[in-house]
C-alpha atoms as a PDB file:
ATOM      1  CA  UNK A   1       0.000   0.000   0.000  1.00  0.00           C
ATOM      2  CA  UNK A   2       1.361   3.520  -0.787  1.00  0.00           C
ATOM      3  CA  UNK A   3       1.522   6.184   2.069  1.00  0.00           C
ATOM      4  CA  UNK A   4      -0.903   9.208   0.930  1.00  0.00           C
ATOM      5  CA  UNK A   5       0.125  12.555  -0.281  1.00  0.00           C
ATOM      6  CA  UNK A   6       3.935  11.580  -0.436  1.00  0.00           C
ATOM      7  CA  UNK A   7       6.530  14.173   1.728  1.00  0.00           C
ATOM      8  CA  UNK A   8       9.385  15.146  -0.306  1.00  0.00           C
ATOM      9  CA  UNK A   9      13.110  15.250   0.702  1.00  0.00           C
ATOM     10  CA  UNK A  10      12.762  18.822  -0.093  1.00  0.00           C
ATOM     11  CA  UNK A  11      10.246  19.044   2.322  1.00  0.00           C
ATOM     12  CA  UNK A  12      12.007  17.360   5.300  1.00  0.00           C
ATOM     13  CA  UNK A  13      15.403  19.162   3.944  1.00  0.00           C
ATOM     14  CA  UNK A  14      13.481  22.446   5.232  1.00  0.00           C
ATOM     15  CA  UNK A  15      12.084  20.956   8.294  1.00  0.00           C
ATOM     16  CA  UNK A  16      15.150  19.947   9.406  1.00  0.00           C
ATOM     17  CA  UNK A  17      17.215  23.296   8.696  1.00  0.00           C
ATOM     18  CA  UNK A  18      14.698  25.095  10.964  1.00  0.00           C
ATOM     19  CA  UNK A  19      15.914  22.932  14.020  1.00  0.00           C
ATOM     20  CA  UNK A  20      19.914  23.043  12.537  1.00  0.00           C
ATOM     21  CA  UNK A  21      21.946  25.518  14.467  1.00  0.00           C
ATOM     22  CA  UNK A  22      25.707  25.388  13.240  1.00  0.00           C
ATOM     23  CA  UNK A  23      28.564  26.736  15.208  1.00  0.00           C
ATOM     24  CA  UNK A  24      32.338  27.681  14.373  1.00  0.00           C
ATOM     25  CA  UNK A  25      33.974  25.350  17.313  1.00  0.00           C
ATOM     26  CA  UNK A  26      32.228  21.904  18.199  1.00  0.00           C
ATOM     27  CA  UNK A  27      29.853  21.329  20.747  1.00  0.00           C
ATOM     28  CA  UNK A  28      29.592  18.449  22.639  1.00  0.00           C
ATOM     29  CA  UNK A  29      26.294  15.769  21.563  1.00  0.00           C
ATOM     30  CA  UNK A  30      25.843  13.367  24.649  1.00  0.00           C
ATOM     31  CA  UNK A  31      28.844  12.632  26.467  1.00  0.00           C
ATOM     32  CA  UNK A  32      31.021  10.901  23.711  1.00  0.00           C
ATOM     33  CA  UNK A  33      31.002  13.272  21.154  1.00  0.00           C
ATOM     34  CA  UNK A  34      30.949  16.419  19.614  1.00  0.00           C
ATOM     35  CA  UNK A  35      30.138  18.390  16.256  1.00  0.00           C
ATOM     36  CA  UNK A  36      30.050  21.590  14.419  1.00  0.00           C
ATOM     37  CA  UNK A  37      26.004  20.870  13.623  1.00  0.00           C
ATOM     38  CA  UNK A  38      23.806  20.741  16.302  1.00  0.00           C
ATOM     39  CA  UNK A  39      19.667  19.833  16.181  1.00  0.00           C
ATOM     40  CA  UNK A  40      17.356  21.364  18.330  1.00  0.00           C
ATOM     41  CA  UNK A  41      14.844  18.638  17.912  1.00  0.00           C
ATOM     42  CA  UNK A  42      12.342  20.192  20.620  1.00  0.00           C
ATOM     43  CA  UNK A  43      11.405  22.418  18.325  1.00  0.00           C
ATOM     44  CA  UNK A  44       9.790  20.727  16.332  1.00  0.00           C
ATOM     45  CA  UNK A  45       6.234  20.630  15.604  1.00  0.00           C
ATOM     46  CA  UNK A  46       3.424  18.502  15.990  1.00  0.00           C
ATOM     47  CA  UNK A  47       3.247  18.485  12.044  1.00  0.00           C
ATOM     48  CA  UNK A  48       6.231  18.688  11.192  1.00  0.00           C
ATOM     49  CA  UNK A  49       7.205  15.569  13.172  1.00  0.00           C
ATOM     50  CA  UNK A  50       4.288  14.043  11.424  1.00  0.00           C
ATOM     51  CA  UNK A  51       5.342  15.052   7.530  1.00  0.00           C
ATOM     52  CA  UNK A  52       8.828  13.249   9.229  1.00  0.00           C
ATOM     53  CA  UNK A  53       7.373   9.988  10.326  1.00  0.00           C
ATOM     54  CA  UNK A  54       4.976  10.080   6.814  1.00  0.00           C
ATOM     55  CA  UNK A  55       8.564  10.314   4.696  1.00  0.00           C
ATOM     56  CA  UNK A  56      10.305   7.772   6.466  1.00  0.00           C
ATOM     57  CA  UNK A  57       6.809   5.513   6.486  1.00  0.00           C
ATOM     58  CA  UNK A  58       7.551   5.909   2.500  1.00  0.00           C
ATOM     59  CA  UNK A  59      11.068   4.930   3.011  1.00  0.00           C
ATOM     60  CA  UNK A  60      10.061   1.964   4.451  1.00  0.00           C
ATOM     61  CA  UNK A  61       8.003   0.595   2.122  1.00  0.00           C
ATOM     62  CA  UNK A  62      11.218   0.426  -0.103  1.00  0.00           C
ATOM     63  CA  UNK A  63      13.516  -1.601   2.316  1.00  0.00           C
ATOM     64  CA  UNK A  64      11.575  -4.377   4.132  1.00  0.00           C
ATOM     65  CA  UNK A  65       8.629  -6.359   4.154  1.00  0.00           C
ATOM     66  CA  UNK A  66       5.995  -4.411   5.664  1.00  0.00           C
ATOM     67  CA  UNK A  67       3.961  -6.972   6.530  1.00  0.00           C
ATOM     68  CA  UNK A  68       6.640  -8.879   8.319  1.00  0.00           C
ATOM     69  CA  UNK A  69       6.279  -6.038  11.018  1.00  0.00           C
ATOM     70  CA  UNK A  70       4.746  -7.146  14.393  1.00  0.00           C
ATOM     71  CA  UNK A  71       6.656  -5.162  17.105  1.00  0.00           C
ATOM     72  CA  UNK A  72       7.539  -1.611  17.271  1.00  0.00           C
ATOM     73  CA  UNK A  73      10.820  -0.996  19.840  1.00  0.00           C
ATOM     74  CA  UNK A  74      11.426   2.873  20.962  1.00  0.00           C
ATOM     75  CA  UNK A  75      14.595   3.425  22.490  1.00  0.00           C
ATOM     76  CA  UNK A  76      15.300   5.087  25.123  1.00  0.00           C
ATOM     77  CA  UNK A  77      16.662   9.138  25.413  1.00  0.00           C
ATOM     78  CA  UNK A  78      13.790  10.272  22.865  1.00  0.00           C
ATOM     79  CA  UNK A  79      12.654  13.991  23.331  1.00  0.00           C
ATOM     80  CA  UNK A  80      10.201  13.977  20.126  1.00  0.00           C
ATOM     81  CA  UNK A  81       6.901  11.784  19.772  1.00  0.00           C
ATOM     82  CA  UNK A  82       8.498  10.584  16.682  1.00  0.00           C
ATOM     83  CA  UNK A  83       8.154   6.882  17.340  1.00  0.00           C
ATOM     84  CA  UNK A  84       4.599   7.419  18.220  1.00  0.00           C
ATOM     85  CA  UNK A  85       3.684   9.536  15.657  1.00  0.00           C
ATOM     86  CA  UNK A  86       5.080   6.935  13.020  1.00  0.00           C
ATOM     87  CA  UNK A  87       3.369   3.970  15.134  1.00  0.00           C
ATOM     88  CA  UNK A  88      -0.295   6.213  14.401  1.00  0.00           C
ATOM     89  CA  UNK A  89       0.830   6.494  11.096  1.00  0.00           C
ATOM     90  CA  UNK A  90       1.543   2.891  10.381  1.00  0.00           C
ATOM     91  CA  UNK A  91      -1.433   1.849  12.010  1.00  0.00           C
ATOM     92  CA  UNK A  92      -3.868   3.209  10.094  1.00  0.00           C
ATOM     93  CA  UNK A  93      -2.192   3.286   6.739  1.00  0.00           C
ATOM     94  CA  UNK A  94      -1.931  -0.404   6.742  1.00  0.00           C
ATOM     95  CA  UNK A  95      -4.708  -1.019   9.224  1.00  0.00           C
ATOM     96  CA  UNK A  96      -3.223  -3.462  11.821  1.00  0.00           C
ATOM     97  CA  UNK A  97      -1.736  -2.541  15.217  1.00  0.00           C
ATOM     98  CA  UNK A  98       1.456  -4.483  15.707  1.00  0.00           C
ATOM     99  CA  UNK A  99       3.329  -4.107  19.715  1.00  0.00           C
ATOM    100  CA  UNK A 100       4.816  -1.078  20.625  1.00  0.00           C
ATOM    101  CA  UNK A 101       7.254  -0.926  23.094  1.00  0.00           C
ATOM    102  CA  UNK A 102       9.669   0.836  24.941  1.00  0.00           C
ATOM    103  CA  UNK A 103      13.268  -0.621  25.142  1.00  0.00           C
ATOM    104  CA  UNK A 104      14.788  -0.747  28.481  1.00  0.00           C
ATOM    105  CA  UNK A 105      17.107  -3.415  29.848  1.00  0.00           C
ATOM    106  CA  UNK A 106      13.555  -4.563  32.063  1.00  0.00           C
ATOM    107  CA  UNK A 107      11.637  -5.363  29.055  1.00  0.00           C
ATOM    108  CA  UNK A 108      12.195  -8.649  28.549  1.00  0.00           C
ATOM    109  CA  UNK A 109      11.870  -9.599  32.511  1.00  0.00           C
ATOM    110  CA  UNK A 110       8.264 -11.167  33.701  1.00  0.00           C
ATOM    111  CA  UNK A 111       7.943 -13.403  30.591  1.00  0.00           C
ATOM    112  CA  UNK A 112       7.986 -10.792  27.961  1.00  0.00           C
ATOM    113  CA  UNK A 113      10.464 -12.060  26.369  1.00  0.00           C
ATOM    114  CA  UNK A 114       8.406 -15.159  25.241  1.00  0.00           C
ATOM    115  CA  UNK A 115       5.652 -12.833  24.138  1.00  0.00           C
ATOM    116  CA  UNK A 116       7.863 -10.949  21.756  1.00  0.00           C
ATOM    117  CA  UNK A 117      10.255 -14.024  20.420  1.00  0.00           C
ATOM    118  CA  UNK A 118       9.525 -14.203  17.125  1.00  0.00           C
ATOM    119  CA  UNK A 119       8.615 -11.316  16.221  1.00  0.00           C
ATOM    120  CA  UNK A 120      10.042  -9.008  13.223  1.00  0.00           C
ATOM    121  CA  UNK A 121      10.798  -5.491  14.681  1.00  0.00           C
ATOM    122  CA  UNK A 122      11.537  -2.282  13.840  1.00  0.00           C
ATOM    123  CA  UNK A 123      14.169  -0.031  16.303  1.00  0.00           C
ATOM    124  CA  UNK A 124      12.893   3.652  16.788  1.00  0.00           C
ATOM    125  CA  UNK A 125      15.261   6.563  17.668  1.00  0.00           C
ATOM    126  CA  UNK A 126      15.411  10.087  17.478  1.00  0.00           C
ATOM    127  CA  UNK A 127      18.556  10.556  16.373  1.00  0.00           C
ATOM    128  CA  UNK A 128      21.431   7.885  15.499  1.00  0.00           C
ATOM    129  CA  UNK A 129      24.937   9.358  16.144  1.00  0.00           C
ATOM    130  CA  UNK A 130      27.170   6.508  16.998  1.00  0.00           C
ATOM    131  CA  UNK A 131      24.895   3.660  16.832  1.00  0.00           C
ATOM    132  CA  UNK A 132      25.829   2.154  20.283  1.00  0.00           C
ATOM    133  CA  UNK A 133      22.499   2.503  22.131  1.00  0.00           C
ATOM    134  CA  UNK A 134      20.890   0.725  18.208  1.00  0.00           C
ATOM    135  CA  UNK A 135      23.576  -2.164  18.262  1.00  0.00           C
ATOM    136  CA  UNK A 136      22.970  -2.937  22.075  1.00  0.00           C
ATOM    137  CA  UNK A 137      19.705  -2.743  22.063  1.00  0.00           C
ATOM    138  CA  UNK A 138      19.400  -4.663  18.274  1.00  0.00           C
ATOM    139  CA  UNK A 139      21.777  -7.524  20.402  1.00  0.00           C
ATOM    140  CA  UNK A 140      19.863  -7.740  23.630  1.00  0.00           C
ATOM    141  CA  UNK A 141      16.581  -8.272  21.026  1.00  0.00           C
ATOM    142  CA  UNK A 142      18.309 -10.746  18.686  1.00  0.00           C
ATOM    143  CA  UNK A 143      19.611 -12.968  21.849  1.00  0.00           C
ATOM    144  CA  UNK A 144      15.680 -13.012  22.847  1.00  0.00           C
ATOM    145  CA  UNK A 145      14.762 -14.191  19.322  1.00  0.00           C
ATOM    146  CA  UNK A 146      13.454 -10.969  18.026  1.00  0.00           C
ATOM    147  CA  UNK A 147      14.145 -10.180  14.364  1.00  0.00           C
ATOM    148  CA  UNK A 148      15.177  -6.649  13.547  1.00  0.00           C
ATOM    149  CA  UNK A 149      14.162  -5.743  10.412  1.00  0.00           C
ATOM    150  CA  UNK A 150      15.682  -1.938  10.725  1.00  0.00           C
ATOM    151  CA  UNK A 151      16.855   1.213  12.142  1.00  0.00           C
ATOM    152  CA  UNK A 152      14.214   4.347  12.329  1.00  0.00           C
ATOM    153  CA  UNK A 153      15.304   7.826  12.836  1.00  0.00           C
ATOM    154  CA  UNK A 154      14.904  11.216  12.883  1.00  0.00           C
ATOM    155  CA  UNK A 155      18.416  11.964  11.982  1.00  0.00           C
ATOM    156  CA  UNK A 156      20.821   9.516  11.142  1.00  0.00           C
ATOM    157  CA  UNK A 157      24.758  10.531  11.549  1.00  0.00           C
ATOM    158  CA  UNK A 158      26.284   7.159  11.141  1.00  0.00           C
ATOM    159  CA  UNK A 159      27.003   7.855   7.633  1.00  0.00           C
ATOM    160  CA  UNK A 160      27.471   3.500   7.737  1.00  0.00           C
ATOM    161  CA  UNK A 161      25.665   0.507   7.674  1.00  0.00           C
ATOM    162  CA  UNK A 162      24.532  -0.951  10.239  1.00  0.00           C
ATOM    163  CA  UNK A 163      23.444  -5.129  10.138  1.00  0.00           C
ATOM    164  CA  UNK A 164      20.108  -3.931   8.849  1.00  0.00           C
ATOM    165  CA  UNK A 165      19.033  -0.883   7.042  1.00  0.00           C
ATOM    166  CA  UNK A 166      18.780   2.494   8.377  1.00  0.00           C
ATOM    167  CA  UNK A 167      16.171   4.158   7.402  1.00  0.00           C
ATOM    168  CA  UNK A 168      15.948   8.151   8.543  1.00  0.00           C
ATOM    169  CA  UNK A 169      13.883  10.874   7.433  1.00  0.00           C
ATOM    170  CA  UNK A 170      17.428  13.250   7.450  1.00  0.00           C
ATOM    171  CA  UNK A 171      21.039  12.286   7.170  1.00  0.00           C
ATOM    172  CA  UNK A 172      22.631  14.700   9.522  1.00  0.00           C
ATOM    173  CA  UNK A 173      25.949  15.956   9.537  1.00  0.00           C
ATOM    174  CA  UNK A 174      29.025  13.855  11.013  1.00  0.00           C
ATOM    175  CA  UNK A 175      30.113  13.815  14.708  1.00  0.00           C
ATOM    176  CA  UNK A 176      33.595  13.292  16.463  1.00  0.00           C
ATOM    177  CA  UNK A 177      33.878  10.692  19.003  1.00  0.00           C
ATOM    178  CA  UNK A 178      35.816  11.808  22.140  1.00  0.00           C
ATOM    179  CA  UNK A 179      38.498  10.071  23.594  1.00  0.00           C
ATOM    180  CA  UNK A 180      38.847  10.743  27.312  1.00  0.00           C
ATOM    181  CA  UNK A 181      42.584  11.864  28.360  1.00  0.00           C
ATOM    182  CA  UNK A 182      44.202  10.753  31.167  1.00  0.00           C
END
């Protein structure tokens, strides 16, 4: 099924560069690393976030097997109601509501784990920058028998593949990883 009233990259281009503030030295992004772009995702809007979640919904029908989908997994450190807003989005384009749920390291205590085993999933995330908090939590999943079928986000800044595709509405610009001294 095709996603209604197709978003443009043009489109998301401008969301995105309303939220981009650049600076001349880097600026620290988390606490491993830094960058001379920065996103001020909290500003953006309602609809905005929507015409986001609608392009990467698009996206998606390109890369996997929608139908394969049975389990939404939000990561953790979100600010936006991205993942929910695509979750809406999905649900009543294709008219079935798979799981959604948030990824902590509890999830999978109090037999959860057998409820979600065999399930195809999809990771949601804000933003990507170093894909640590994606692999760990794409591990932890795959160890309980869930199958990731890919990446979501916002941004992506990995600028690589991961072991599935990553799909974002906006490839951001690189970051630095910090080494600590001493």
């Amino acid at each position: 099924m095709r996603i209604p009233d197709e978003v443009t990259y043009e489109q998301i281009h401008q969301i995105i560069q309303g939220v981009t503030e650049n600076y001349d030295v880097p600026v620290p992004i988390g606490g491993r690393c830094e960058s001379y772009v920065y996103y001020r995702l909290e500003n953006l809007q309602e609809d905005e976030i929507a015409m986001c979640a609608k392009y990467v919904l698009q996206r998606l029908e390109n890369a996997i097997e929608i139908n394969d989908i049975g389990l939404f997994l939000k990561l953790k450190g979100a600010i936006t109601s991205f993942a929910e807003c695509l979750y809406a989005l999905f649900c009543e384009i294709y008219n079935w509501e798979p799981k959604f749920e948030l990824y902590s390291e509890n999830l999978f205590l109090n037999g959860k784990a057998d409820i979600l085993r065999n399930k195809t999933a999809i990771l949601i995330s804000d933003v990507i920058t170093t894909a640590k908090s994606s692999l760990e939590a794409h591990s932890q999943a795959t160890l309980r028998g869930i199958k990731i079928a890919a990446w979501i986000a916002l941004i992506d800044r990995t600028f690589g593949p991961g072991p599935v595709p990553v799909i974002a509405a906006y490839t951001g610009a690189p970051v630095s990883v910090l080494t600590k001294v001493g």
